[in-house]
N, C-alpha and C. Protein backbone atom coordinates (compact mmCIF):
# COMPACT_ATOMS: atom_id res chain seq x y z
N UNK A 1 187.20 130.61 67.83
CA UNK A 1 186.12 129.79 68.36
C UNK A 1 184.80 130.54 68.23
N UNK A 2 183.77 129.93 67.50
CA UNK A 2 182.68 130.52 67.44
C UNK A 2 181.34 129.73 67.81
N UNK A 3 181.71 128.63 68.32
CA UNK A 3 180.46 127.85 69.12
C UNK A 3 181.33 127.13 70.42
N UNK A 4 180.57 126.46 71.27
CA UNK A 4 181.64 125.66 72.21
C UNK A 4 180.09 124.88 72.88
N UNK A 5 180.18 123.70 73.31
CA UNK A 5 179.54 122.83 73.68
C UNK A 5 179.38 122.80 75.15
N UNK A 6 178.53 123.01 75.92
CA UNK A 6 178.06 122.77 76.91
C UNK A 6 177.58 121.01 77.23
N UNK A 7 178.43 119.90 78.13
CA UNK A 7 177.78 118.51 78.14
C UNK A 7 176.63 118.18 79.31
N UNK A 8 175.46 118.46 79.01
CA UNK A 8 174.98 118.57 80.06
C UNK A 8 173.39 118.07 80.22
N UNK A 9 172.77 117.42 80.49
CA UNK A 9 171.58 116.87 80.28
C UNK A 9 170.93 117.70 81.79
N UNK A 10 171.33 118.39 82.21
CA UNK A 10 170.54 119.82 82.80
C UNK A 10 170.23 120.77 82.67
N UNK A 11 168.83 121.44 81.83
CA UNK A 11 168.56 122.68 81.37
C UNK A 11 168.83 123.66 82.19
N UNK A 12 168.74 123.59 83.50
CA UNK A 12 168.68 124.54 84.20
C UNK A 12 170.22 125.70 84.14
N UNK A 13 170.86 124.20 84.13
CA UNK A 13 172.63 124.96 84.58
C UNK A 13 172.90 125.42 83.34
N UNK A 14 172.51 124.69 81.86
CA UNK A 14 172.70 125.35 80.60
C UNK A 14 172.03 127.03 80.48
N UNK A 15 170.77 127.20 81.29
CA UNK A 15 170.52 128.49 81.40
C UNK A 15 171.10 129.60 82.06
N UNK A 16 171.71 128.72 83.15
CA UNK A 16 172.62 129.68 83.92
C UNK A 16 173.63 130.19 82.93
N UNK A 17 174.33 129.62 82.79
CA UNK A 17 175.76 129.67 81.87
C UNK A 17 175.16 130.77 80.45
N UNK A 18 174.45 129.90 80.03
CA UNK A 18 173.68 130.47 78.68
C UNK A 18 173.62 132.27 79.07
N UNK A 19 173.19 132.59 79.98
CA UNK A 19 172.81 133.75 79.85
C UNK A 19 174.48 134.84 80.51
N UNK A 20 174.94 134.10 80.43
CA UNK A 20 176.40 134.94 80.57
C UNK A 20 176.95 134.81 79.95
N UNK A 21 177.00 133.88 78.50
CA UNK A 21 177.76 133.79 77.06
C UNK A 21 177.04 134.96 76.72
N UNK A 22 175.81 135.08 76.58
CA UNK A 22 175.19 136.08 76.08
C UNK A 22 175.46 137.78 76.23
N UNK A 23 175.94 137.94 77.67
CA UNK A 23 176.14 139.05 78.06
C UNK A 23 177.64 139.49 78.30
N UNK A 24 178.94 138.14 78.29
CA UNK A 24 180.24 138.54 78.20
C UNK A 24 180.79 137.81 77.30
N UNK A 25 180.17 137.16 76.06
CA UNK A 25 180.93 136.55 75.38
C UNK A 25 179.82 136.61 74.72
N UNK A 26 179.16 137.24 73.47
CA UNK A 26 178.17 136.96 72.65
C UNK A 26 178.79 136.54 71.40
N UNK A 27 180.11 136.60 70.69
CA UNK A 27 179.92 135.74 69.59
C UNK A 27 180.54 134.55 69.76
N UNK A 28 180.80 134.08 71.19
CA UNK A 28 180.55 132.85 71.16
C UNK A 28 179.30 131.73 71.49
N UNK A 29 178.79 131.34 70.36
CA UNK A 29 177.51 130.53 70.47
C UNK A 29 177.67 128.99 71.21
N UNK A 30 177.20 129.47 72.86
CA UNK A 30 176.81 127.99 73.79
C UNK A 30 175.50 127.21 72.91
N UNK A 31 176.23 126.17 72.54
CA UNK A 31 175.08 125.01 72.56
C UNK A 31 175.31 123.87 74.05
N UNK A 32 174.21 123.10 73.75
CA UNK A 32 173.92 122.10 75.04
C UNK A 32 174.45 120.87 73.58
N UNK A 33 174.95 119.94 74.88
CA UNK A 33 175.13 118.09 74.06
C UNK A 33 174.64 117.52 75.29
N UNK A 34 173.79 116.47 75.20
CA UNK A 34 174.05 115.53 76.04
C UNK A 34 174.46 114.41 75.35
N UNK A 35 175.59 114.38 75.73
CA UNK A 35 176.35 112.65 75.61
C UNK A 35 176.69 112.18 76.73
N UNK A 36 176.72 111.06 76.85
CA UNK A 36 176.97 109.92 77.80
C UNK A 36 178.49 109.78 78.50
N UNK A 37 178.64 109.72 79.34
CA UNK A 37 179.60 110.34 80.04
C UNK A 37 179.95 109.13 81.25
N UNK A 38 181.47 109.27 81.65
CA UNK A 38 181.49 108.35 82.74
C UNK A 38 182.03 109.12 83.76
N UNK A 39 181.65 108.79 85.03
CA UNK A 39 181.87 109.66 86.34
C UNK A 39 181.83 108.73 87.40
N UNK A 40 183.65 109.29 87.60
CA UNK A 40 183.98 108.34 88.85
C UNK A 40 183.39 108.86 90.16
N UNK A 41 183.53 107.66 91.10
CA UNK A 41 183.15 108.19 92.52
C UNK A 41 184.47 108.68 92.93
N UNK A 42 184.70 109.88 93.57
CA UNK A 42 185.33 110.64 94.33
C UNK A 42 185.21 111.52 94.82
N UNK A 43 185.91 111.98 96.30
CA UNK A 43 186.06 113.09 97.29
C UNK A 43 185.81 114.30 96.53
N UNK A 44 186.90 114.07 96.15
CA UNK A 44 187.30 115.30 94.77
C UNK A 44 186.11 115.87 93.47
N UNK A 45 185.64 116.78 93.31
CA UNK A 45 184.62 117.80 92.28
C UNK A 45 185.89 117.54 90.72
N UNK A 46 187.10 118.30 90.95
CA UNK A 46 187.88 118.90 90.16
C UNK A 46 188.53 117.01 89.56
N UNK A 47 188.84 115.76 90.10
CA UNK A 47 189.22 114.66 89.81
C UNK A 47 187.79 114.13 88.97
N UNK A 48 186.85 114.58 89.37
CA UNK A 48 185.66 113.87 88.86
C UNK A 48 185.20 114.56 87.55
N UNK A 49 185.49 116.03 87.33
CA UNK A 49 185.29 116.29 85.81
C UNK A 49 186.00 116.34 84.89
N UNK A 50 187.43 116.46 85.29
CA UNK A 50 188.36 115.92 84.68
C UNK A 50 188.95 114.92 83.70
N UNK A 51 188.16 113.45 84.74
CA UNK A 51 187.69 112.84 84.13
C UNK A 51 187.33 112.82 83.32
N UNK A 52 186.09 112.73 83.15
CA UNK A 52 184.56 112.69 82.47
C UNK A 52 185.13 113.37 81.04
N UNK A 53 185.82 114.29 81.42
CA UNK A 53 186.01 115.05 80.01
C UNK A 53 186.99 114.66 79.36
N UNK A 54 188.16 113.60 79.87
CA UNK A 54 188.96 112.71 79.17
C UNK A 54 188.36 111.55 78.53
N UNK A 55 187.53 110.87 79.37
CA UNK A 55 186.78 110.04 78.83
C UNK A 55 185.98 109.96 77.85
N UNK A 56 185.58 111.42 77.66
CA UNK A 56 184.79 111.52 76.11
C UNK A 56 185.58 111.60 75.04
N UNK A 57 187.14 112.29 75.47
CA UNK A 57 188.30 112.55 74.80
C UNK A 57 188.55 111.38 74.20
N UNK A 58 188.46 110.28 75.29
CA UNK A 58 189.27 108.96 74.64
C UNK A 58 188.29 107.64 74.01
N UNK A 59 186.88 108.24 74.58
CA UNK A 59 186.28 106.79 74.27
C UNK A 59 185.12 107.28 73.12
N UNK A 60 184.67 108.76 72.81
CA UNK A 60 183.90 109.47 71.58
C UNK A 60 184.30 109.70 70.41
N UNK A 61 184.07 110.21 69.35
CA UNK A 61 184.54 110.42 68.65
C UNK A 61 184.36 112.75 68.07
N UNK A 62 183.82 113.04 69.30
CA UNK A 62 183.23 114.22 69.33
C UNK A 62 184.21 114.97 70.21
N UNK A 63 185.22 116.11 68.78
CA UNK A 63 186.25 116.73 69.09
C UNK A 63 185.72 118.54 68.89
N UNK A 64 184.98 118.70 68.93
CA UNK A 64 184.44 120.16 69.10
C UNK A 64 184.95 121.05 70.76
N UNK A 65 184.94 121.97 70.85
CA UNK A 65 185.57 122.26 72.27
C UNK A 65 184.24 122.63 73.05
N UNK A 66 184.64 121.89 73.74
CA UNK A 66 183.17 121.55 75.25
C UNK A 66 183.64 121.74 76.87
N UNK A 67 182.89 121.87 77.40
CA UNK A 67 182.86 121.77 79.33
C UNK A 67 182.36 120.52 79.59
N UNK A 68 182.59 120.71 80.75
CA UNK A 68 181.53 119.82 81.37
C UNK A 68 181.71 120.09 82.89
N UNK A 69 180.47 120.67 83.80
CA UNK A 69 180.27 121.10 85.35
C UNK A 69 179.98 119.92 85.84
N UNK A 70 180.76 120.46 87.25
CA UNK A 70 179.62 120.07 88.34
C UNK A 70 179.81 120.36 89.36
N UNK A 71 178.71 120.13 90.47
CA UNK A 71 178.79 120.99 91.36
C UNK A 71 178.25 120.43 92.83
N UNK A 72 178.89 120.85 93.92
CA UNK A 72 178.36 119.92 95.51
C UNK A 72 178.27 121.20 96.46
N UNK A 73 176.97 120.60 97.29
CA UNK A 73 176.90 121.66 98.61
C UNK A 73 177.42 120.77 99.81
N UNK A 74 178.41 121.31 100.58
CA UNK A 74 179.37 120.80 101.20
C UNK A 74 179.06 121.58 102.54
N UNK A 75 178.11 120.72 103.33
CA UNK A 75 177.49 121.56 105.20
C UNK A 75 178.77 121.29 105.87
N UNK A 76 178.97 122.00 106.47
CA UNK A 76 180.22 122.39 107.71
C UNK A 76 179.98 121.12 108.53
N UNK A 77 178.81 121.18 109.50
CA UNK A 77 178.48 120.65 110.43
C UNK A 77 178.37 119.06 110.21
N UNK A 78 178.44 118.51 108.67
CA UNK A 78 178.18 117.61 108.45
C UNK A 78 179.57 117.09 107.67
N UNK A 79 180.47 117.99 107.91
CA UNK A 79 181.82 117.14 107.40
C UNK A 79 181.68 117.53 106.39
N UNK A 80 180.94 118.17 105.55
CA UNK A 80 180.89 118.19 103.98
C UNK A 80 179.96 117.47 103.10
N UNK A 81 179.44 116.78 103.90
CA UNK A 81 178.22 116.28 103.33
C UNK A 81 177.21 117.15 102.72
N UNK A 82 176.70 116.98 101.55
CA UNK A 82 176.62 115.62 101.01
C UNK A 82 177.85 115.98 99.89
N UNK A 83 178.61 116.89 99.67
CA UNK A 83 179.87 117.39 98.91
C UNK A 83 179.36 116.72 97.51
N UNK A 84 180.17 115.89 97.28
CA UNK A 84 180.12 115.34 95.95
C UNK A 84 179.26 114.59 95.10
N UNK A 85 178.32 114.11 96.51
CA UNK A 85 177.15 113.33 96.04
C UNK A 85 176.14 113.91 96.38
N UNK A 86 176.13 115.24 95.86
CA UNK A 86 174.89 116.09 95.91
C UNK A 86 173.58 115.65 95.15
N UNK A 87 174.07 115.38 93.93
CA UNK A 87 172.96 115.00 93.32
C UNK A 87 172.11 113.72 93.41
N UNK A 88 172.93 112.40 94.32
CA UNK A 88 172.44 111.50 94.64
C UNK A 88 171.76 111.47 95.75
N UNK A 89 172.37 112.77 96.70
CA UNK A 89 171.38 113.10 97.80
C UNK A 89 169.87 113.37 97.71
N UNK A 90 170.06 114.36 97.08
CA UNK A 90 168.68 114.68 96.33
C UNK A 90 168.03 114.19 95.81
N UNK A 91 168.16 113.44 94.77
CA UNK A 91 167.40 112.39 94.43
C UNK A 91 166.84 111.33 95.20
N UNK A 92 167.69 111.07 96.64
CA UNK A 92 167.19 109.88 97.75
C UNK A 92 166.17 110.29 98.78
N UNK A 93 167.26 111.24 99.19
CA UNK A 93 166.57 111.95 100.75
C UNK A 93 165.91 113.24 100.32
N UNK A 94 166.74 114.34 99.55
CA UNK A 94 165.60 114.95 99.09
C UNK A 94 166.30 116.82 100.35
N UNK A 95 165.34 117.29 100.02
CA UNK A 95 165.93 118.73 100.97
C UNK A 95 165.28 118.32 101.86
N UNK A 96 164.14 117.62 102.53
CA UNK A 96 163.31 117.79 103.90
C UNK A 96 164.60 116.76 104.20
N UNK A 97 165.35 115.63 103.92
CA UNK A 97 165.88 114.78 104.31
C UNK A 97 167.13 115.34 105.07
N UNK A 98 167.69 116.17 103.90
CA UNK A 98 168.97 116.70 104.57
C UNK A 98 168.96 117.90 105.85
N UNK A 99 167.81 118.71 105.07
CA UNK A 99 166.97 119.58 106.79
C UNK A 99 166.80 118.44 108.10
N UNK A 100 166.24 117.66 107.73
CA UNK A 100 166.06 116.56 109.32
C UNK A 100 167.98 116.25 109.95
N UNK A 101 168.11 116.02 108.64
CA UNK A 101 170.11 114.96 109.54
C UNK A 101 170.37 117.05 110.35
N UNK A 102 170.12 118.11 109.60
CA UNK A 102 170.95 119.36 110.43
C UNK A 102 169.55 119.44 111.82
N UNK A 103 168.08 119.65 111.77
CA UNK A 103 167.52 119.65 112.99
C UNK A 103 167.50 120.78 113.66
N UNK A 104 167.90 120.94 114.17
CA UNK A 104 167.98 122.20 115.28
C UNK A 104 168.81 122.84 115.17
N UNK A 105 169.94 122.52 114.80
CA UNK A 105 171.21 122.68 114.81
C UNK A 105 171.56 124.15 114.23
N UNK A 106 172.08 124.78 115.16
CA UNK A 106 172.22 126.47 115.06
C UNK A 106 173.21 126.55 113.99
N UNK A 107 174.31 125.97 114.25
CA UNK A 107 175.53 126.15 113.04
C UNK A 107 175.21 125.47 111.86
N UNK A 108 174.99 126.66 110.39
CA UNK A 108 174.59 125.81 109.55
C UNK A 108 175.47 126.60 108.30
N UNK A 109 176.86 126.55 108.55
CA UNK A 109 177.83 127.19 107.31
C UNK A 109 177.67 126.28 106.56
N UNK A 110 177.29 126.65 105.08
CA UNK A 110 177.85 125.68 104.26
C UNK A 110 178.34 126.44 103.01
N UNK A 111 179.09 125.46 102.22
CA UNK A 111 179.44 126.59 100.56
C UNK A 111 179.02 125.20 99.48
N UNK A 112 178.75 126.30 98.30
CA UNK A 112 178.90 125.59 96.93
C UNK A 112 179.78 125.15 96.16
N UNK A 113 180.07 124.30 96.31
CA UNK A 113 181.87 124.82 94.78
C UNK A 113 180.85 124.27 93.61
N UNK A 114 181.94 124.59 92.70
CA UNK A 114 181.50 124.30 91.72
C UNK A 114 182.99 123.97 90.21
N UNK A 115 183.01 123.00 89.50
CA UNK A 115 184.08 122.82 88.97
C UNK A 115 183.96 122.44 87.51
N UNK A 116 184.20 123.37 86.71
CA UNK A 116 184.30 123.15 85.13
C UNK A 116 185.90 122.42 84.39
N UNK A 117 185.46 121.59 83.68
CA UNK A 117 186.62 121.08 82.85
C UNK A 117 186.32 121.47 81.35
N UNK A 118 187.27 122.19 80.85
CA UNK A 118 186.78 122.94 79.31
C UNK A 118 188.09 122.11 78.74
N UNK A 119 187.73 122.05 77.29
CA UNK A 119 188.83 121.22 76.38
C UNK A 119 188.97 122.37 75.64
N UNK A 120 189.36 122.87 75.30
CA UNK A 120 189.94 124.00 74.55
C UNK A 120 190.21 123.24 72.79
N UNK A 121 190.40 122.34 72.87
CA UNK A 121 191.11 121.52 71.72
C UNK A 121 192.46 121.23 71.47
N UNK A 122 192.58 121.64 72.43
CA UNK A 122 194.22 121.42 73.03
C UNK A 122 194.61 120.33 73.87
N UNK A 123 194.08 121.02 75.57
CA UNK A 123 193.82 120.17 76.48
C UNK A 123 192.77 120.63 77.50
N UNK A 124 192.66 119.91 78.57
CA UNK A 124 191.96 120.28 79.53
C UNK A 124 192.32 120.95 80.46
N UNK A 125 191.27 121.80 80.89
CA UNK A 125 191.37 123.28 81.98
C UNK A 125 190.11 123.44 82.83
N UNK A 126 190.60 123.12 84.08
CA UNK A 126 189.91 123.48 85.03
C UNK A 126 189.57 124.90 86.20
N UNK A 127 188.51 124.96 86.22
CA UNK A 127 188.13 126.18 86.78
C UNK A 127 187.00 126.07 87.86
N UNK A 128 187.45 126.57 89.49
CA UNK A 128 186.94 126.29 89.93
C UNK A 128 185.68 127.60 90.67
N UNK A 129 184.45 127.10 91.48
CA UNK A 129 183.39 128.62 91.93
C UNK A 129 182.92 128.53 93.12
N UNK A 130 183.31 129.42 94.25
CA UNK A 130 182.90 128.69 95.21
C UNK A 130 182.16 129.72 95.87
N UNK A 131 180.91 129.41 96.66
CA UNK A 131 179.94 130.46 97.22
C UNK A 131 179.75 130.13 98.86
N UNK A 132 180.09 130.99 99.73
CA UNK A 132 179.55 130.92 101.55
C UNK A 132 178.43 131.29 101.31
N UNK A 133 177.83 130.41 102.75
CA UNK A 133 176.53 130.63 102.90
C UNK A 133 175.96 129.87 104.17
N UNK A 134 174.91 129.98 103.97
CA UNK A 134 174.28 128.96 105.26
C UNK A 134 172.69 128.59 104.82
N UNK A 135 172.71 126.97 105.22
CA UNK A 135 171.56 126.39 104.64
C UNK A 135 170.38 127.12 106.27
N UNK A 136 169.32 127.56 104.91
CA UNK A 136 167.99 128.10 105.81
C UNK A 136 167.34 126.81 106.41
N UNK A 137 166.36 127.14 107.85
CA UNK A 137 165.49 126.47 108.14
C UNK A 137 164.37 126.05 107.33
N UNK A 138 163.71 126.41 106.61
CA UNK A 138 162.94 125.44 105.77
C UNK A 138 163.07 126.05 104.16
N UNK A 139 162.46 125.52 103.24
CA UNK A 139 162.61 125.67 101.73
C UNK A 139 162.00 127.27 101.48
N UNK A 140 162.64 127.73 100.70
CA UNK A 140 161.96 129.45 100.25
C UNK A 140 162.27 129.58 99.19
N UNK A 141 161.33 129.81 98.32
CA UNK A 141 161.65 130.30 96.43
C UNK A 141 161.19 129.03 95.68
N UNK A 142 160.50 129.77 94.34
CA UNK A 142 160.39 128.39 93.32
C UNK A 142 160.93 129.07 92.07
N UNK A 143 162.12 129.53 92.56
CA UNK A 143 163.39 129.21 90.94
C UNK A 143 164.19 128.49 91.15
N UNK A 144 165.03 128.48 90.14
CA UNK A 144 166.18 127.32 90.60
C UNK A 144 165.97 125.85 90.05
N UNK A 145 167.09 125.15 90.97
CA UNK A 145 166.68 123.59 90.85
C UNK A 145 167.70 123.36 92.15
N UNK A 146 167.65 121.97 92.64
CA UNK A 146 167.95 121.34 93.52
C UNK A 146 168.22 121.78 94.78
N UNK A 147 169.28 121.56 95.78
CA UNK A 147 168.97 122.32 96.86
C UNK A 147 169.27 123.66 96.71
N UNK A 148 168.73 124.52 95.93
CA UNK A 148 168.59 126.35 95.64
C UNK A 148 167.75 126.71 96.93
N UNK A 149 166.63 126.03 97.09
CA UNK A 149 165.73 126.86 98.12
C UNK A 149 166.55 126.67 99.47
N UNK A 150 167.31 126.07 99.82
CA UNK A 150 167.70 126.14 101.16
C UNK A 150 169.13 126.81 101.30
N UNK A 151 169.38 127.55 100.11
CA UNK A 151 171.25 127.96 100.29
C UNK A 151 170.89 129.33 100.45
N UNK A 152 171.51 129.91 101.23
CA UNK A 152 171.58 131.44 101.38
C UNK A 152 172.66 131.82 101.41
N UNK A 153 173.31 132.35 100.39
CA UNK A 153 174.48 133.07 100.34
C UNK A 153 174.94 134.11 101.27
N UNK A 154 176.04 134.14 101.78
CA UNK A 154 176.15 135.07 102.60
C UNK A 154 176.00 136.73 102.34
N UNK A 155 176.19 136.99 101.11
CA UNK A 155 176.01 138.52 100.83
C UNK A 155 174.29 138.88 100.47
N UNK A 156 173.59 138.26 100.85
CA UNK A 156 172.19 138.18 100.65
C UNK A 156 171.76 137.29 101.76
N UNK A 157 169.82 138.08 101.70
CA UNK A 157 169.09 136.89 103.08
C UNK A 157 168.41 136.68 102.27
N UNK A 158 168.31 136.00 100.58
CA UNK A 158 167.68 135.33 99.87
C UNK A 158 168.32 134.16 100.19
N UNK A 159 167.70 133.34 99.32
CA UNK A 159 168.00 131.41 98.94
C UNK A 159 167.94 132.07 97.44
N UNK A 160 168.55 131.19 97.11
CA UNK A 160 169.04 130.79 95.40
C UNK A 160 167.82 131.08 94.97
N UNK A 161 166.67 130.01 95.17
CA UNK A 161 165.48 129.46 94.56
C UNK A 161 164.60 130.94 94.95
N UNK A 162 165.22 132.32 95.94
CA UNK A 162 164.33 133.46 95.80
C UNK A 162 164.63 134.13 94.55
N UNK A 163 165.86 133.83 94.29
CA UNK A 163 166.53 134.93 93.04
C UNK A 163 166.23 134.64 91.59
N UNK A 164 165.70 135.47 91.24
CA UNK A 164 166.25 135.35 89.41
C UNK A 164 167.63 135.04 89.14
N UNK A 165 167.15 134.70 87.37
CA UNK A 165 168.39 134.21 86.89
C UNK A 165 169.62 134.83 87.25
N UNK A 166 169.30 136.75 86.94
CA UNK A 166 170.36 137.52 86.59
C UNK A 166 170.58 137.52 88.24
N UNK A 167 170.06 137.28 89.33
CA UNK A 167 170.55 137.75 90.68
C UNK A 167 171.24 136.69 90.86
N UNK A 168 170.95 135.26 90.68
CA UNK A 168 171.51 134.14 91.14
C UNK A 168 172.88 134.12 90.87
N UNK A 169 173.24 134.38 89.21
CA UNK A 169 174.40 134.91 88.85
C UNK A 169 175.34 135.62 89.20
N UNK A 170 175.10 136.80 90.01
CA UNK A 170 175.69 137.45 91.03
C UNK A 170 176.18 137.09 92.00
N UNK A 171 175.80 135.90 92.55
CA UNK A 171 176.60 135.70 93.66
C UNK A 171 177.22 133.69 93.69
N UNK A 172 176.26 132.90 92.61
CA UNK A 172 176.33 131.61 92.51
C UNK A 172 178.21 131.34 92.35
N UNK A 173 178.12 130.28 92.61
CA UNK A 173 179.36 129.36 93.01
C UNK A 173 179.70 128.90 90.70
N UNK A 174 178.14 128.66 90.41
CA UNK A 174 178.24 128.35 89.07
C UNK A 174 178.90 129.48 87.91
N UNK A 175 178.26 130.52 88.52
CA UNK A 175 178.47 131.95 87.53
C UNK A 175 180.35 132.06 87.99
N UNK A 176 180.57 131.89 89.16
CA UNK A 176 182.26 132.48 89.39
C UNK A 176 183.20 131.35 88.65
N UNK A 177 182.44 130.26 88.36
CA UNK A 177 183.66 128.92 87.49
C UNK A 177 183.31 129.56 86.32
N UNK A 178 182.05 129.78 85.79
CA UNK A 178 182.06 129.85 84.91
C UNK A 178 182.56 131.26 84.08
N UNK A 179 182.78 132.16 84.69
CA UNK A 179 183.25 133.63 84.71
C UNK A 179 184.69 133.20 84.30
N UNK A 180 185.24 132.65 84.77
CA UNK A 180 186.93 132.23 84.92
C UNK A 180 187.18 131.50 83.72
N UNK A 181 186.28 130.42 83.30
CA UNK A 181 186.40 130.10 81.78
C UNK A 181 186.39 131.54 80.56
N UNK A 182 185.02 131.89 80.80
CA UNK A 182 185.04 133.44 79.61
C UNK A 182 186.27 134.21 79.84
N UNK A 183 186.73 134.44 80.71
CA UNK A 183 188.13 135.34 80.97
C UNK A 183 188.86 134.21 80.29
N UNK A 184 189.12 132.86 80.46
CA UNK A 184 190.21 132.62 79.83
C UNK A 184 190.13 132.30 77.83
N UNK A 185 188.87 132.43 77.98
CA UNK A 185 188.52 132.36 76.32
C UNK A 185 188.86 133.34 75.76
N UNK A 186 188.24 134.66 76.38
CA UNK A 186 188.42 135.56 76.25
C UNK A 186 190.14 136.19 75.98
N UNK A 187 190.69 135.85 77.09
CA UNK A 187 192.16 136.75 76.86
C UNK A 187 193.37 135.36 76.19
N UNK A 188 193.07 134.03 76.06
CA UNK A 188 193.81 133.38 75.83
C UNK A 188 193.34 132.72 74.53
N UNK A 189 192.40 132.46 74.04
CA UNK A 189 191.70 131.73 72.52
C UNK A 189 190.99 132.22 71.84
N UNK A 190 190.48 133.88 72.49
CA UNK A 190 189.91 134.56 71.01
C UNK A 190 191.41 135.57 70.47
N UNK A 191 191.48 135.35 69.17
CA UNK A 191 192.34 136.55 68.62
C UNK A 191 191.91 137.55 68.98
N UNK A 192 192.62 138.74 69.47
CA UNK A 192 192.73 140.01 69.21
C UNK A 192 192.44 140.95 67.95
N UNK A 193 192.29 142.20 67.98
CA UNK A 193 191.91 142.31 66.69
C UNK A 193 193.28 143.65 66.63
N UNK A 194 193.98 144.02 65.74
CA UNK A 194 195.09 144.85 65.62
C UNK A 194 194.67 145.92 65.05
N UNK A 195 194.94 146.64 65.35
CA UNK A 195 195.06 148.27 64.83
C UNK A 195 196.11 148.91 63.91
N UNK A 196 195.85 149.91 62.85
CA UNK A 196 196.79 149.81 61.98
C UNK A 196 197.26 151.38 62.54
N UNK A 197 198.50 151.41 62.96
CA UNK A 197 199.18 152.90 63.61
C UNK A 197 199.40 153.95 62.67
N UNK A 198 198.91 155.17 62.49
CA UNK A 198 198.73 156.45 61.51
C UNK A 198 199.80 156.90 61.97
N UNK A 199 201.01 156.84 63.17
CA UNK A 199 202.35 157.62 63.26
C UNK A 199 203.40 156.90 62.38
């Protein structure tokens, strides 16, 4: 394998990823696709990309080996909300929105997961990333994208949106799915290279 497809009409997460092909997998060349994709509603992260990545299987004609992420911030206090419909959150209510539903509210555990479906050209493989933390009282940092400024990982008193790329990586929910793919590219679909024995 010497390229592999990223499906993703988000630069941001293609940069994330991008810069760890680069540094644990450099001759494999990440490109971005955006193709059109179908995504069911469900509870479930790992049922929902799964999907998506059968569906291109069965209804595209584009057999190159690709991923496809995604990813939910799931508040304790809120049952898990907004979990799976993170990105529709955001787009509605927005971070001041979801700061107002928590309020005052002292307990504010929440984690990231995060869930890749890779086609190998075989079949599909899932890999999942998950980050503790607790959403801050108001927004801090302008890196990132979506709710980044309000997640604070627990091994840090940054927010996402304080960190650089290479720090975010360190501790993101995105970098640990996606770590678990390169290990399996790595020890299961790149050849080895053999050595010729002089005894």
């Amino acid at each position: 394998m010497d390229e592999l497809f990223f499906i993703t009409s988000n630069r941001n997460k293609f940069l994330e990823i991008n810069n760890m092909f680069r540094t644990s997998l450099k001759h494999v060349k990440l490109k971005r696709a955006d193709i059109k994709k179908i995504e069911i509603q469900s509870k479930n992260l790992e049922e929902i990309v799964r999907y998506a990545a059968e569906w291109i299987l069965e209804n595209t004609d584009f057999r190159k080996p690709f991923f496809i992420e995604d990813a939910g911030l799931f508040i304790d206090i809120l049952n898990g909300f907004p979990g799976p419909y993170s990105h529709y959150v955001y787009e509605t209510i927005g971070i001041d929105g979801v700061l107002r539903l928590l309020g005052d509210i002292e307990k504010r555990d929440a984690k990231f997961l995060s869930v890749i479906a890779f086609w190998d050209g075989h079949k599909v493989v899932t890999f999942i990333g998950e980050v503790t933390g607790k959403i801050a009282r108001c927004p801090r940092g302008s890196h990132g994208f979506g709710f980044d400024p309000i997640f604070i990982p627990n091994e840090s008193d940054k927010t996402f949106a304080e960190m650089d790329l290479n720090e975010k990586n360190l501790y993101s929910h995105r970098s640990k799915a996606a770590k678990k793919m390169i290990d399996y590219i790595s020890k299961i679909l790149l050849p080895t290279k053999s050595t010729n024995s002089t005894c």
